[in-house]
Protein backbone atom coordinates (compact mmCIF):
# COMPACT_ATOMS: atom_id res chain seq x y z
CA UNK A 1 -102.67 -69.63 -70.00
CA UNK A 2 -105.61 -71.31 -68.34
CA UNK A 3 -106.56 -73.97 -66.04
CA UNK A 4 -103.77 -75.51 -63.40
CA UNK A 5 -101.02 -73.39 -65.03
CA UNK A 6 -102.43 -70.10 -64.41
CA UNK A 7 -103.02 -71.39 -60.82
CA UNK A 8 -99.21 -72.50 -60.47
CA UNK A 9 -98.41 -69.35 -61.27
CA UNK A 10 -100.62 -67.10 -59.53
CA UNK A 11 -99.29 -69.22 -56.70
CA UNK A 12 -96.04 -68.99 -57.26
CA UNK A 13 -95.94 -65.23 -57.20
CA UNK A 14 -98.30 -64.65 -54.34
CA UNK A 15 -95.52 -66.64 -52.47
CA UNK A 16 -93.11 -64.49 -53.91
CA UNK A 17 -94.43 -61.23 -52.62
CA UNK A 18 -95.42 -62.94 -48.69
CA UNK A 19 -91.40 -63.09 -49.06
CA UNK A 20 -90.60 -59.65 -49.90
CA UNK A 21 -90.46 -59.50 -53.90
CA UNK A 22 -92.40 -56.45 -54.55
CA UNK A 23 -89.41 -54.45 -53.21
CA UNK A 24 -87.28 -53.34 -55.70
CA UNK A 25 -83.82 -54.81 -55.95
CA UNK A 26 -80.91 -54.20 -54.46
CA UNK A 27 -77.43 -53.68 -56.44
CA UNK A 28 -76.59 -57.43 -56.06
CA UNK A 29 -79.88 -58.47 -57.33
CA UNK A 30 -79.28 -55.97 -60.39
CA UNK A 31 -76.34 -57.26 -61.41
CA UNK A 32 -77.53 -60.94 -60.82
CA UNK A 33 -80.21 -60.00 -63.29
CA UNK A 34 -78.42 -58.30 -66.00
CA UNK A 35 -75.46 -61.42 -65.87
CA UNK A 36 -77.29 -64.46 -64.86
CA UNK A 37 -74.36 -66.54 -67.14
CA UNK A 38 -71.63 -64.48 -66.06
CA UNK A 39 -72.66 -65.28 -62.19
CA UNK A 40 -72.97 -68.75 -63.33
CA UNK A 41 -69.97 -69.27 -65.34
CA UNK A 42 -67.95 -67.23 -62.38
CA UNK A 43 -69.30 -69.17 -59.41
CA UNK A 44 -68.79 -72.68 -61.12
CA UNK A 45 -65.32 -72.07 -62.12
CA UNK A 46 -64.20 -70.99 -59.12
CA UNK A 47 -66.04 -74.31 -57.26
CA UNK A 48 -64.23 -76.56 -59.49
CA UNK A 49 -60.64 -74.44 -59.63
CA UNK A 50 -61.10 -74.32 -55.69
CA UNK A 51 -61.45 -78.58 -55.28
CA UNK A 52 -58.65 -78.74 -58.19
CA UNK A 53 -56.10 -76.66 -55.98
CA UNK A 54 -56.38 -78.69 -52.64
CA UNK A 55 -53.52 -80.65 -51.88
CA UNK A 56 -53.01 -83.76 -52.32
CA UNK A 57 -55.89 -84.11 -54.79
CA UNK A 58 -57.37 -87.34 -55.17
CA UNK A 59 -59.92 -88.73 -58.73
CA UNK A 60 -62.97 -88.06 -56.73
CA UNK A 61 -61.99 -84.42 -56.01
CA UNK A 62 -61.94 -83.55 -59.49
CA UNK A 63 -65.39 -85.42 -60.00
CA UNK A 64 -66.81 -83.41 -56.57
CA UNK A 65 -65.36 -80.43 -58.16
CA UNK A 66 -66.64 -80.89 -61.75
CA UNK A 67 -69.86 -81.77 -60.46
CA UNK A 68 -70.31 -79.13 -58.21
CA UNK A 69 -68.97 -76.60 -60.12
CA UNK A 70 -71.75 -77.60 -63.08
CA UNK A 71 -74.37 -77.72 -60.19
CA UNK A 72 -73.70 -74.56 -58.53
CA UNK A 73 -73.45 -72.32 -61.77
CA UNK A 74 -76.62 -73.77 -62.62
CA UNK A 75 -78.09 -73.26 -59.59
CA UNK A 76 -76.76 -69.40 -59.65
CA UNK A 77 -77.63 -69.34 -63.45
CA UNK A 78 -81.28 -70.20 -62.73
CA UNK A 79 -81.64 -67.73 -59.87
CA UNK A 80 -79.93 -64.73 -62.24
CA UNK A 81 -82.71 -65.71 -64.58
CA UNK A 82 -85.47 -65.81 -61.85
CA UNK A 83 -84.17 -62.50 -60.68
CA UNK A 84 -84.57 -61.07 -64.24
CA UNK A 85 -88.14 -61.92 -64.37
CA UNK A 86 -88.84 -60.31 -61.32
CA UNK A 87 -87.45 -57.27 -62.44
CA UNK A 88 -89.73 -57.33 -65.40
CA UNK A 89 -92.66 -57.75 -63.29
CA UNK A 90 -91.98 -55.40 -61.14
CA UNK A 91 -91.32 -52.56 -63.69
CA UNK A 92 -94.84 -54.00 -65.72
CA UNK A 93 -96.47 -53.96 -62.51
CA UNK A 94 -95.37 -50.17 -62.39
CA UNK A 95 -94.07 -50.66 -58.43
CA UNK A 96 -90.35 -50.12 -60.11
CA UNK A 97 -88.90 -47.66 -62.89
CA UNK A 98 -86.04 -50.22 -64.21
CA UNK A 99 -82.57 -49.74 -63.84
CA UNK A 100 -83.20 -45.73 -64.08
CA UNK A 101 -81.46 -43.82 -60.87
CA UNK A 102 -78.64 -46.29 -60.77
């Protein structure tokens, strides 16, 4: 990749490591990585079960919960994913061994 990509991404991770990312991840960010649509699947559901249990439930409940369940597991999908790559970089970069001394 050459050009304005490479710079987008050269970007992109500097800002990642101002922000911390070259330290290796913690158990949460493990298992976000190794489950990104389990974490998204889980976190949607239980938006949209939580707005389909209120009482007295109204049409645009179910639509807020629908919608924000798709949103949010998306939204936790993506950053499983996100975390993933990380992890990859940082074992490629050598500055973590993996998932070794769990």
């Amino acid at each position: 990749m050459t050009g304005i990509g490479q710079v987008v991404v050269d970007g992109f991770w500097a800002v990642d490591r101002a922000l911390g990312g070259d330290q290796p991840p913690a158990c949460s960010q493990r298992f976000a990585a190794a489950h990104p649509l389990g974490l998204a699947l889980f976190t949607g559901i239980s938006w949209a079960v939580f707005f389909l249990l209120l009482p007295n439930t109204q049409p645009l409940d179910v639509v807020i919960g629908l919608a924000g369940g798709v949103f949010l597991g998306g939204l936790f999908g993506l950053t499983g994913l996100y975390e993933r790559c990380r992890q990859r970089r940082l074992v490629r970069l050598g500055l973590w061994e993996g998932s070794k001394g769990r």
